[in-house]
N, C-alpha and C. Protein backbone atom coordinates (compact mmCIF):
# COMPACT_ATOMS: atom_id res chain seq x y z
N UNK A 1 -66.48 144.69 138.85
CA UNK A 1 -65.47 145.60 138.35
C UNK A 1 -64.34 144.76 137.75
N UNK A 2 -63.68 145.19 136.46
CA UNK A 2 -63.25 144.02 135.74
C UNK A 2 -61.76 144.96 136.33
N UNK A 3 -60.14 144.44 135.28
CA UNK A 3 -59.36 144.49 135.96
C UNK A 3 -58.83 145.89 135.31
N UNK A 4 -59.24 146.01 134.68
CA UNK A 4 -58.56 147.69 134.38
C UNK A 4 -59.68 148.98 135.05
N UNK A 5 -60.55 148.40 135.34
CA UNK A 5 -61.13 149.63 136.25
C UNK A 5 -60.77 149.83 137.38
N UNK A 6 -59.93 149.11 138.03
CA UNK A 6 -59.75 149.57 139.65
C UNK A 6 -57.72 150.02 139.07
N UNK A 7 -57.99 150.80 139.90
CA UNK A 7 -56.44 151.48 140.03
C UNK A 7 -56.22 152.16 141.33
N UNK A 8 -55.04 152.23 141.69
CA UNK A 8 -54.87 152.62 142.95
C UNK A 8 -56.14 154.03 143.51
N UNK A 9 -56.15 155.18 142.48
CA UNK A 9 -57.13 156.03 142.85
C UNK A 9 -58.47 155.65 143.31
N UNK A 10 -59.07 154.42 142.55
CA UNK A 10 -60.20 153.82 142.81
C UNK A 10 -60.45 153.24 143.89
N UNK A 11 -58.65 152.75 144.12
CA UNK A 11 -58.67 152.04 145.79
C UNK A 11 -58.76 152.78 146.61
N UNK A 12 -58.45 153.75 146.85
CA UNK A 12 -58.56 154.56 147.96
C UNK A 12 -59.91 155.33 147.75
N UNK A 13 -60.62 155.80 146.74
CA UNK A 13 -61.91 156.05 146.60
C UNK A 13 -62.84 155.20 147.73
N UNK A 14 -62.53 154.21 146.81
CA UNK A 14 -63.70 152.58 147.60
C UNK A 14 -62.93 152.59 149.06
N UNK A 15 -61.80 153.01 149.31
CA UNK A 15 -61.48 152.56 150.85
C UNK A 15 -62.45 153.92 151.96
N UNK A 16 -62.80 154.82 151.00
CA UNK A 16 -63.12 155.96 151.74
C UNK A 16 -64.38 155.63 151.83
N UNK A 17 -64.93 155.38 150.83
CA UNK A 17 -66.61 155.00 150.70
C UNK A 17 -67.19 153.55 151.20
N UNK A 18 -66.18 152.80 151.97
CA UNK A 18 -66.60 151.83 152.97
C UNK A 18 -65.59 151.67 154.37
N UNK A 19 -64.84 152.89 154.16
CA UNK A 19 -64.29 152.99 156.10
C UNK A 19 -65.13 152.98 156.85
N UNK A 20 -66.51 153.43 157.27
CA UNK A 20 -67.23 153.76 158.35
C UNK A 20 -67.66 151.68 158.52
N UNK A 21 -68.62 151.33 157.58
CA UNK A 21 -69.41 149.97 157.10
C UNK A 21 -68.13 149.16 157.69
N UNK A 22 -66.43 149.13 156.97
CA UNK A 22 -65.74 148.14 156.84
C UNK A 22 -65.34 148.35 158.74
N UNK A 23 -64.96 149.35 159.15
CA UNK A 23 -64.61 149.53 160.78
C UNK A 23 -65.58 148.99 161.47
N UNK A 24 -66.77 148.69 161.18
CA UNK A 24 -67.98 148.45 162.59
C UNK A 24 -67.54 146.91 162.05
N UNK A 25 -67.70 146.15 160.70
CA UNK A 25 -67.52 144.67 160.53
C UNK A 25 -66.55 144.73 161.16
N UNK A 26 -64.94 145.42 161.01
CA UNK A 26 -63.60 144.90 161.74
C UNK A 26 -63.85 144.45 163.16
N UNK A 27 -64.87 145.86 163.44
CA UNK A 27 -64.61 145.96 165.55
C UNK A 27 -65.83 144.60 166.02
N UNK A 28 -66.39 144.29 165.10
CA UNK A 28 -67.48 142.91 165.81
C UNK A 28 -66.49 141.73 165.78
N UNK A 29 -65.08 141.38 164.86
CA UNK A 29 -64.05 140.46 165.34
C UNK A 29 -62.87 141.02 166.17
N UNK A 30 -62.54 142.23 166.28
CA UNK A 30 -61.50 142.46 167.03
C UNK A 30 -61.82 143.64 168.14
N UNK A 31 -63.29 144.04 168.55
CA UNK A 31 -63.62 144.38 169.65
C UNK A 31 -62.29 145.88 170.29
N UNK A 32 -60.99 146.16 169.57
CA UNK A 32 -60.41 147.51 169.88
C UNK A 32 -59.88 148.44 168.67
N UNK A 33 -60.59 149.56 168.97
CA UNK A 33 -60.48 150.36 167.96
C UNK A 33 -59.06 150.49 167.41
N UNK A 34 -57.49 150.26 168.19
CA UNK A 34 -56.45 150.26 167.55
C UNK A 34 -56.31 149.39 166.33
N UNK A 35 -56.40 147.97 166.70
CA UNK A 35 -56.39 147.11 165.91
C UNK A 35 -57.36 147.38 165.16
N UNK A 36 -58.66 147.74 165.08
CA UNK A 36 -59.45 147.82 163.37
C UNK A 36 -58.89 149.03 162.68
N UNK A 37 -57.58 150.11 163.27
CA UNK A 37 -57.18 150.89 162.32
C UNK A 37 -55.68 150.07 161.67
N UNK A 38 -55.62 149.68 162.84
CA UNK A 38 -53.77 148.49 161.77
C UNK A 38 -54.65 148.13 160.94
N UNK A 39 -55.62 146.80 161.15
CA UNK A 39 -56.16 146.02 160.11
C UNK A 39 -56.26 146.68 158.55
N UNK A 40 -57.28 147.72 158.92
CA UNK A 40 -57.36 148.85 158.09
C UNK A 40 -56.67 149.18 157.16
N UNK A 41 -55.60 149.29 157.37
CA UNK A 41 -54.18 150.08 157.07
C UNK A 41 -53.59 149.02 156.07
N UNK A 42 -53.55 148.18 156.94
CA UNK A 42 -53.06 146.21 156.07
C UNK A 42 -53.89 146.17 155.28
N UNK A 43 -54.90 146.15 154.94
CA UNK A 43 -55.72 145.87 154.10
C UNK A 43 -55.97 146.83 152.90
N UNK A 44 -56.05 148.62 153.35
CA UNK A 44 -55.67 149.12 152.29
C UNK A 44 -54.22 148.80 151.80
N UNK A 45 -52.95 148.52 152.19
CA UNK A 45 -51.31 147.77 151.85
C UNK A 45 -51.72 147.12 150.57
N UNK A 46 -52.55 145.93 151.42
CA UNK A 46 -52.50 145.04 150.75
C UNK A 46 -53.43 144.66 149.21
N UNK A 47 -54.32 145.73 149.29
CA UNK A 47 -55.34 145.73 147.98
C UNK A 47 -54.79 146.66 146.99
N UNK A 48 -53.90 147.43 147.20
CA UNK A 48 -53.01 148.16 146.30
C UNK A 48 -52.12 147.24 146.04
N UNK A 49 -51.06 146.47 146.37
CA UNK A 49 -50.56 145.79 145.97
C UNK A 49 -50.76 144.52 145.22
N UNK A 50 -52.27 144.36 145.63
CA UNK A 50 -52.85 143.03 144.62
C UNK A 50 -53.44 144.18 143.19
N UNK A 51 -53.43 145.67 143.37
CA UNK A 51 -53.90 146.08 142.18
C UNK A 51 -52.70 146.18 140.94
N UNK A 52 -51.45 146.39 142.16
CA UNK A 52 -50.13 146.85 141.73
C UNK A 52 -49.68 145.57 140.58
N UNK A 53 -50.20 144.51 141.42
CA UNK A 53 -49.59 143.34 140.50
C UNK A 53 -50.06 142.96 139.43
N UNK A 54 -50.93 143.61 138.97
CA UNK A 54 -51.99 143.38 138.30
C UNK A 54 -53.14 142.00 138.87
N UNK A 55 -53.24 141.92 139.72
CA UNK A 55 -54.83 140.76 140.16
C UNK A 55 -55.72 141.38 139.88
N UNK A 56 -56.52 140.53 139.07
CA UNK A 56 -57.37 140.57 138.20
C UNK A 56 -58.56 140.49 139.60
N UNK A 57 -59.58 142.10 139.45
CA UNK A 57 -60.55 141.76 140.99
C UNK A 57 -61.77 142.05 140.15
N UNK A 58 -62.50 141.55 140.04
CA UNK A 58 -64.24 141.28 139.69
C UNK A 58 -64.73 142.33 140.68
N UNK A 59 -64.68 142.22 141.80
CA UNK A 59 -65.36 142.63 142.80
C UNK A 59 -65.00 143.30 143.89
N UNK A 60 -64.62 144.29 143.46
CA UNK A 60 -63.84 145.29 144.20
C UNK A 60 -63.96 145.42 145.44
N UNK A 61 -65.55 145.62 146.13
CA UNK A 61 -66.11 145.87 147.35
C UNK A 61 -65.57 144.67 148.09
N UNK A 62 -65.91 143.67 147.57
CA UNK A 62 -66.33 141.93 147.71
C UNK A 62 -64.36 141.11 148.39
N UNK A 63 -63.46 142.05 147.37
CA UNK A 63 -62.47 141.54 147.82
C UNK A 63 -61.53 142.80 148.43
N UNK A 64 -61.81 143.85 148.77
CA UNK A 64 -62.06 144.34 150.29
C UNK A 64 -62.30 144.24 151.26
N UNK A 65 -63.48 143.53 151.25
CA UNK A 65 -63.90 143.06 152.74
C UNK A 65 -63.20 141.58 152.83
N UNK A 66 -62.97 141.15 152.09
CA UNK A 66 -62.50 139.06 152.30
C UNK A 66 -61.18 139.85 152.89
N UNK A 67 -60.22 140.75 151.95
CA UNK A 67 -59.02 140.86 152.09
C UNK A 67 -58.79 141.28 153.82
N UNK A 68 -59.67 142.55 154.18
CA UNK A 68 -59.90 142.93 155.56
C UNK A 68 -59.96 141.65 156.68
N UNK A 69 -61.33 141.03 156.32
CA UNK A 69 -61.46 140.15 157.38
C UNK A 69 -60.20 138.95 157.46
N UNK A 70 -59.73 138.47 156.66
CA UNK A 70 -58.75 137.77 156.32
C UNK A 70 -57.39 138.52 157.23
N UNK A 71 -56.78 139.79 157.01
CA UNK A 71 -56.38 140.32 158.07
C UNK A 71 -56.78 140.41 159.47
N UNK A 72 -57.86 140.47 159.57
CA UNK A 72 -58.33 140.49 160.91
C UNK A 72 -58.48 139.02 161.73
N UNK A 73 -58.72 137.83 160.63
CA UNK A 73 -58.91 136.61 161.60
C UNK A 73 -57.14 136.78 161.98
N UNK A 74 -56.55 136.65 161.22
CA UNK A 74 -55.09 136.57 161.07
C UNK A 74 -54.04 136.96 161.91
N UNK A 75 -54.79 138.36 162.45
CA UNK A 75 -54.19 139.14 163.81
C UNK A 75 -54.96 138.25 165.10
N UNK A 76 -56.18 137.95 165.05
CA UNK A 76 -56.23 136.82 166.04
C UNK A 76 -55.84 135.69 166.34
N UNK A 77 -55.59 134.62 165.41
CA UNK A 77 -55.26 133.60 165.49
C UNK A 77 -53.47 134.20 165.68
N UNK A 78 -52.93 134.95 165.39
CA UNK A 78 -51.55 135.29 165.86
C UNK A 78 -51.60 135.23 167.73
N UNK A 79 -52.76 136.23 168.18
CA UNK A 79 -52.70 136.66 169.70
C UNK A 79 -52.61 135.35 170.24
N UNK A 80 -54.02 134.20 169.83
CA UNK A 80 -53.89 133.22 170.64
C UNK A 80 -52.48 131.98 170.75
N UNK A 81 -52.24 132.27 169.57
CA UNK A 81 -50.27 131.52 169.92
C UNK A 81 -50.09 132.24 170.66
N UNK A 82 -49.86 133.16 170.41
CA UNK A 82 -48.90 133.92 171.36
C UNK A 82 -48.77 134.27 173.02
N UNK A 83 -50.49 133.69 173.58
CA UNK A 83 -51.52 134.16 174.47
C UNK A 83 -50.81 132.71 174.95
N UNK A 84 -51.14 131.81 173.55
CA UNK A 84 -50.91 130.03 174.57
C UNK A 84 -49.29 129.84 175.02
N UNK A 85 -48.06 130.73 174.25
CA UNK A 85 -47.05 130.37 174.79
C UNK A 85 -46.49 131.32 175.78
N UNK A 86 -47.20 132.28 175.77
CA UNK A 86 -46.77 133.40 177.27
C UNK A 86 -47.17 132.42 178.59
N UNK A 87 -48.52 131.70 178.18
CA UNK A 87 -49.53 131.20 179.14
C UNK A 87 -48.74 130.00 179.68
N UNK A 88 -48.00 129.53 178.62
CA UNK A 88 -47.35 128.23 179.22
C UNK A 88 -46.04 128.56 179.72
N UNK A 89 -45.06 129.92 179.40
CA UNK A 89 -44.34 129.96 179.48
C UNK A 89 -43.95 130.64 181.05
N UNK A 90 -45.39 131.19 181.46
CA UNK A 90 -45.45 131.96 182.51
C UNK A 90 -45.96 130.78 183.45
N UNK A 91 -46.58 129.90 183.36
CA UNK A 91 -46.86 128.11 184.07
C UNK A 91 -45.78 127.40 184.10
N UNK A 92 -44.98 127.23 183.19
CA UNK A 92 -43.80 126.23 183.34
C UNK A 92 -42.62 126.74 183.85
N UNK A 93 -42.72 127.54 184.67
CA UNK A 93 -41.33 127.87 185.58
C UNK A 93 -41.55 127.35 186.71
N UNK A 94 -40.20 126.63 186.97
CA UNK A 94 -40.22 125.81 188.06
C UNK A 94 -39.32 126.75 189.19
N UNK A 95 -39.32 126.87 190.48
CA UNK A 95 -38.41 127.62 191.36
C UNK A 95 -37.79 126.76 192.29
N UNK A 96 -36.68 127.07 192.91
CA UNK A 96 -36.12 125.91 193.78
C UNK A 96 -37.39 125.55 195.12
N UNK A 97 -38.28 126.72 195.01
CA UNK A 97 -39.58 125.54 196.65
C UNK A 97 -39.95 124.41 195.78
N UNK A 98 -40.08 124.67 194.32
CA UNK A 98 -41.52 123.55 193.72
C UNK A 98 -40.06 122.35 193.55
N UNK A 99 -38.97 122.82 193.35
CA UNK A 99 -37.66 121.70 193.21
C UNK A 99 -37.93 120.93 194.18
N UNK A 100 -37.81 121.88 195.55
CA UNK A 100 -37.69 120.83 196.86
C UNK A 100 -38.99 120.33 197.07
N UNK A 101 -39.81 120.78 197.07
CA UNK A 101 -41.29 119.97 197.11
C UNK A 101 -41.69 118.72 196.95
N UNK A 102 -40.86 118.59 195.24
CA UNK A 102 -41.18 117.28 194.54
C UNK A 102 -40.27 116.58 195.11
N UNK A 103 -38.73 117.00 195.71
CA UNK A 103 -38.21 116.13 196.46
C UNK A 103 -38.59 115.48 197.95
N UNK A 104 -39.17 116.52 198.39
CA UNK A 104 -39.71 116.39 199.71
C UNK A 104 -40.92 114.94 199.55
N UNK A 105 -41.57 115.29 198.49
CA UNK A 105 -42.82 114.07 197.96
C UNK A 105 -42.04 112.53 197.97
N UNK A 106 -40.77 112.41 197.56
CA UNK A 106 -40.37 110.78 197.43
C UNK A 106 -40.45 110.09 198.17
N UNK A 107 -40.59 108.78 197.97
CA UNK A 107 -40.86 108.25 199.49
C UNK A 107 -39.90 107.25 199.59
N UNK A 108 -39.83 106.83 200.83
CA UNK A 108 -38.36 106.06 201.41
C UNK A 108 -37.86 106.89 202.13
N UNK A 109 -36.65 106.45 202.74
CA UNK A 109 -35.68 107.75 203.56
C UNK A 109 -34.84 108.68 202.40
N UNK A 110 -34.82 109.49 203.46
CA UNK A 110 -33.98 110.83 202.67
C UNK A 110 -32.42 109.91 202.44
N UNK A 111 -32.03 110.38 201.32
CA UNK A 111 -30.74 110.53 200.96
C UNK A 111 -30.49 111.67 200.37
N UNK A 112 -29.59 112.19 201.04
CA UNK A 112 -29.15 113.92 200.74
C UNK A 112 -28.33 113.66 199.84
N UNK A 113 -27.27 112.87 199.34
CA UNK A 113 -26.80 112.79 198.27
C UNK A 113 -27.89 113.25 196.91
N UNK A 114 -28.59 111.97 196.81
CA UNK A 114 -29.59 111.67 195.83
C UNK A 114 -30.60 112.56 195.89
N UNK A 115 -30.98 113.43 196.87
CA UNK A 115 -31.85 114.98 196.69
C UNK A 115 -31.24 115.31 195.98
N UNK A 116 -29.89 115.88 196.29
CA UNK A 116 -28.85 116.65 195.67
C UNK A 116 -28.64 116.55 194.20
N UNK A 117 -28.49 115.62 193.51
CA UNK A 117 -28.45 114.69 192.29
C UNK A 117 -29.77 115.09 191.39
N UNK A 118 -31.46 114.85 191.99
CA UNK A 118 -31.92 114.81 191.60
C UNK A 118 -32.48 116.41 191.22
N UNK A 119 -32.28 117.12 192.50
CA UNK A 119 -31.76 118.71 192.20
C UNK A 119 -31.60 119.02 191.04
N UNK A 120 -30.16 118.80 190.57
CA UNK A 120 -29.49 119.07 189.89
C UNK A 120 -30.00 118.49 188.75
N UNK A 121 -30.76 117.58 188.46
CA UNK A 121 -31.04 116.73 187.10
C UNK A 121 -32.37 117.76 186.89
N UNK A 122 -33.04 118.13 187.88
CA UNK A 122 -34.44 119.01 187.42
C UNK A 122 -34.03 120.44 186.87
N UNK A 123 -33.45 120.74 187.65
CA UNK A 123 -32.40 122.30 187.42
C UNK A 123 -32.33 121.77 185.75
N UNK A 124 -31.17 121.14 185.51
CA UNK A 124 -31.02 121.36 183.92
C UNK A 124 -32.00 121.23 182.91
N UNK A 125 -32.61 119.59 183.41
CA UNK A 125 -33.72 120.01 182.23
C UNK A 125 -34.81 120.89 182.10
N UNK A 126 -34.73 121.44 183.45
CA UNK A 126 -35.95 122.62 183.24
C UNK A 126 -35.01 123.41 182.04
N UNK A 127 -33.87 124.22 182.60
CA UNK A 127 -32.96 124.96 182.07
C UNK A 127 -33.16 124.47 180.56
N UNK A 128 -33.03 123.23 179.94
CA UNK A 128 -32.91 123.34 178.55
C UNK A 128 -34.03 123.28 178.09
N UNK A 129 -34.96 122.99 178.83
CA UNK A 129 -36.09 123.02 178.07
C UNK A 129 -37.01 124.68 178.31
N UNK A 130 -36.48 125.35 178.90
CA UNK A 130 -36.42 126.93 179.28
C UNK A 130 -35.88 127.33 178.14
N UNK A 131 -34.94 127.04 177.73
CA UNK A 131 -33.94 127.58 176.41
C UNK A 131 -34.19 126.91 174.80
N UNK A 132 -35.77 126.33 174.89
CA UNK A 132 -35.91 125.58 173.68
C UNK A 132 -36.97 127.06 173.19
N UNK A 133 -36.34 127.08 171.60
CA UNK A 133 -37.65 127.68 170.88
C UNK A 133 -38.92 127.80 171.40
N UNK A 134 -39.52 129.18 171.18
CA UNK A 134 -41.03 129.35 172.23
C UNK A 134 -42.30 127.77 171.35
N UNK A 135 -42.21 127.94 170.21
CA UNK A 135 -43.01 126.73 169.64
C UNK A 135 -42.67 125.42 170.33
N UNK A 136 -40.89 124.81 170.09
CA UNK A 136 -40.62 123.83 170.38
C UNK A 136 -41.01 123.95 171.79
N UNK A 137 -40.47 124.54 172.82
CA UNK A 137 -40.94 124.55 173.99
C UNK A 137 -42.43 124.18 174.58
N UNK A 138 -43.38 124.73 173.50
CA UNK A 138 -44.72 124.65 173.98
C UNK A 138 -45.03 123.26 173.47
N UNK A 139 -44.41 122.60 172.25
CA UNK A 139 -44.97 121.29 171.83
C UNK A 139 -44.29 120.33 172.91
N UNK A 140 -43.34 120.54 173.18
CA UNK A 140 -42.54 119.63 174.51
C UNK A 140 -43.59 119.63 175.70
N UNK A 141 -44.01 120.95 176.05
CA UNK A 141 -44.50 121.24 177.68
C UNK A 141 -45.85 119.77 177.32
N UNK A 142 -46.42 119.92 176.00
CA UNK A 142 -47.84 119.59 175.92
C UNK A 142 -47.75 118.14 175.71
N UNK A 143 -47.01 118.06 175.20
CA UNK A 143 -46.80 115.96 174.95
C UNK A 143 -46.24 115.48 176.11
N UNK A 144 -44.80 115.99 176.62
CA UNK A 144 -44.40 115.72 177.59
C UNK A 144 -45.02 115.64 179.21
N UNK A 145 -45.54 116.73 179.56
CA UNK A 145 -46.38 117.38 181.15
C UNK A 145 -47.35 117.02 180.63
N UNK A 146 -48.77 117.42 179.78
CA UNK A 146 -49.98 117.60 180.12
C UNK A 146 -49.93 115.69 179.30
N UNK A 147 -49.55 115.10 178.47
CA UNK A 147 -49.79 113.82 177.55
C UNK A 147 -50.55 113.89 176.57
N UNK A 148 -50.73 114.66 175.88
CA UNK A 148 -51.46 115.41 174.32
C UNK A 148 -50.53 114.09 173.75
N UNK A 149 -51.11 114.26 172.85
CA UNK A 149 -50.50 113.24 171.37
C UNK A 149 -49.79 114.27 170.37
N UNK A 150 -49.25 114.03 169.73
CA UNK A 150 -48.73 114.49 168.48
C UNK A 150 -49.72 115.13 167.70
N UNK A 151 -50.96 114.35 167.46
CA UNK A 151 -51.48 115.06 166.13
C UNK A 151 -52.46 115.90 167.52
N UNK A 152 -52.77 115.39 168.58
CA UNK A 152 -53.71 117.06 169.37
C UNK A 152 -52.80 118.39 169.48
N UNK A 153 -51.83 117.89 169.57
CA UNK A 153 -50.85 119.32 169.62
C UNK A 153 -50.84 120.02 168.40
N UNK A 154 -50.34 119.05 167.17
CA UNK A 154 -50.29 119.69 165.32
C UNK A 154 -51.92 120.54 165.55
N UNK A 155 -52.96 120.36 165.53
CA UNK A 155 -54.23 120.66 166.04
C UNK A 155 -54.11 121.53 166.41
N UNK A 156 -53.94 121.84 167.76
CA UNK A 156 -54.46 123.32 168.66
C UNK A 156 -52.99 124.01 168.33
N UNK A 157 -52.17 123.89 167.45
CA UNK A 157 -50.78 124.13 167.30
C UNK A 157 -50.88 125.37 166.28
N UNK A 158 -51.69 124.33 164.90
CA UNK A 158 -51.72 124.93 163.92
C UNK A 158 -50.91 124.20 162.92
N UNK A 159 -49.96 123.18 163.50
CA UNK A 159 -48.84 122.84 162.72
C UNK A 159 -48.90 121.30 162.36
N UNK A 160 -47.98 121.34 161.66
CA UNK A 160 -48.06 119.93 160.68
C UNK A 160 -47.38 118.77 161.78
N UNK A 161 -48.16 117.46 161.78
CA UNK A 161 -46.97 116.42 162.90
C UNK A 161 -45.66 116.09 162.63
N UNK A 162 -45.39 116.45 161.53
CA UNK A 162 -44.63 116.13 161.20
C UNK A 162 -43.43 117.41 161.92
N UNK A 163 -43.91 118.49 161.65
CA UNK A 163 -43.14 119.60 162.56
C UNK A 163 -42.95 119.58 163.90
N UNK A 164 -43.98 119.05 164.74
CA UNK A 164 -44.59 118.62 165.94
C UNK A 164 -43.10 117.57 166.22
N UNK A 165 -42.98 116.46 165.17
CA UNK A 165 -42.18 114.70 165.79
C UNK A 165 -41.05 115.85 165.75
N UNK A 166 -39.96 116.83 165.37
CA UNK A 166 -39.57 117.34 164.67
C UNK A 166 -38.92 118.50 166.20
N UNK A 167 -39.72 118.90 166.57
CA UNK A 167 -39.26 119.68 167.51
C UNK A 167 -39.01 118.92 169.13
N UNK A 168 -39.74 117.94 169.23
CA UNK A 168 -39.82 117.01 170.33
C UNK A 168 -38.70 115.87 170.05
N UNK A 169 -37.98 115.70 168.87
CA UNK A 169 -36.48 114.94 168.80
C UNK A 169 -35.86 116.14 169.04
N UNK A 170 -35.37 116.79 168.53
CA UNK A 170 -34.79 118.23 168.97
C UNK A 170 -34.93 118.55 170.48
N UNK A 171 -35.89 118.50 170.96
CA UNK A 171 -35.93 118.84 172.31
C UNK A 171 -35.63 117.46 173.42
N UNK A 172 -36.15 116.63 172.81
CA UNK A 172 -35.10 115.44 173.79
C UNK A 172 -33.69 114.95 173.31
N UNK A 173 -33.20 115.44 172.13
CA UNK A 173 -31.49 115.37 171.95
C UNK A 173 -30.90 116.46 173.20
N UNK A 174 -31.39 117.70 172.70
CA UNK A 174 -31.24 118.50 173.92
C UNK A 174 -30.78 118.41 175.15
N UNK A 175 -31.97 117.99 175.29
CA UNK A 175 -31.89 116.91 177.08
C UNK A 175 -31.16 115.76 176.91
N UNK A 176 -30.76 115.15 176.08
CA UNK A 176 -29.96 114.04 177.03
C UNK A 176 -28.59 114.44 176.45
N UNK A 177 -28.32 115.50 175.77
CA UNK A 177 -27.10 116.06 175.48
C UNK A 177 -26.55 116.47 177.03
N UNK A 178 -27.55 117.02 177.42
CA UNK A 178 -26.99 118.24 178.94
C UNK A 178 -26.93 117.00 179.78
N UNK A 179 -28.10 115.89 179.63
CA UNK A 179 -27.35 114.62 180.69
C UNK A 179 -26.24 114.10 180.54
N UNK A 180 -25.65 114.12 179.28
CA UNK A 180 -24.18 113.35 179.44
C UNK A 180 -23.49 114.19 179.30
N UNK A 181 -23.66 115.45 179.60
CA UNK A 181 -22.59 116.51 179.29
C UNK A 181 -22.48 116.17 181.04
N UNK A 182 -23.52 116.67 181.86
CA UNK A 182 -23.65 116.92 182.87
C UNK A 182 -23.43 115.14 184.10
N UNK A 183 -23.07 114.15 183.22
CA UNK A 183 -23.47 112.74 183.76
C UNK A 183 -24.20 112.31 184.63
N UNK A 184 -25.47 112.43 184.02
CA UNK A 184 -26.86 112.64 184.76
C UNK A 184 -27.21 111.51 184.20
N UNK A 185 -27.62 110.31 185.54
CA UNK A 185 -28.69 108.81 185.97
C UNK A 185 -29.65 109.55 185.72
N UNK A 186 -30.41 109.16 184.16
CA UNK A 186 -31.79 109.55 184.16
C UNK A 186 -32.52 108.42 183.21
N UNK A 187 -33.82 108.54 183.87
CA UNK A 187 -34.45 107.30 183.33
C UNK A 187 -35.20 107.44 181.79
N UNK A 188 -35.01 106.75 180.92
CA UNK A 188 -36.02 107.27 179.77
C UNK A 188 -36.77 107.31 179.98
């Protein structure tokens, strides 16, 4: 179909004469009937507006379905960010037992001063690193806690290393801002 045959009427024609076909492809990647009617919905949006602009479509059916599935990977790969920073964000809370715990773990004699101290040094940087951007936060948790590299994080991230070096200076200015705000002995 060349570019003056499709017009919005045509779009919604062809959207009617492959809703049933285009919903069973949606629901084999997104498995709930809500989401294959958003998708749906986005996808008719969005093929009127590539008609609106004039884009030139050969293949009317052909870039229907790319445009659909293309929405649909799109709403997934959204969930799983979003899945990985709830996931980390709901893991990386620390509470004052797991505080005293790790203090309880040091070895040598107690100094209640230096509990106290070191208390207080975990308290904040949890705290700022609690208060970093949900991305920056998750590239910190993963280089920092688990020892990912830079480019495994850009990777399962999605994002460039360069965004990655980028949020992890940002997030350790952060932290040693609140240490000398706070005049916190901390070791690099």
């Amino acid at each position: 179909m060349t570019k003056s045959a499709l017009d919005s009427s045509r779009v919604e024609e062809l959207f009617e004469e492959e809703r049933t076909a285009l919903k069973s492809t949606l629901y084999k990647y997104l498995r709930n009937d809500e989401d294959v009617e958003d998708v749906l919905q986005d996808a008719f949006v969005s093929v009127l507006s590539a008609v609106g602009e004039g884009t030139e479509i050969r293949h009317a059916r052909g870039f229907l379905y790319t445009v659909a599935r293309n929405q649909a990977l799109d709403l997934l790969r959204s969930r799983t960010r979003k899945d990985r920073l709830f996931q980390y964000d709901r893991e990386s809370r620390l509470d004052s037992d797991q505080v005293y715990s790790e203090i309880d773990k040091a070895k040598g004699p107690i100094d209640v001063e230096r509990s106290f101290e070191l208390q207080q040094t975990i308290c904040i940087i949890v705290a700022v690193i609690e208060g970093l951007p949900p991305k920056c936060k998750l590239s910190y948790y993963l280089i920092k806690f688990e020892g990912k590299s830079y480019s495994e994080v850009s990777n399962e991230l999605g994002m460039s290393v360069s965004c990655i070096e980028k949020y992890i200076q940002v997030a350790n200015a952060l932290v040693k801002e609140q240490a000398e705000v706070h005049e916190l002995a901390m070791a690099a």
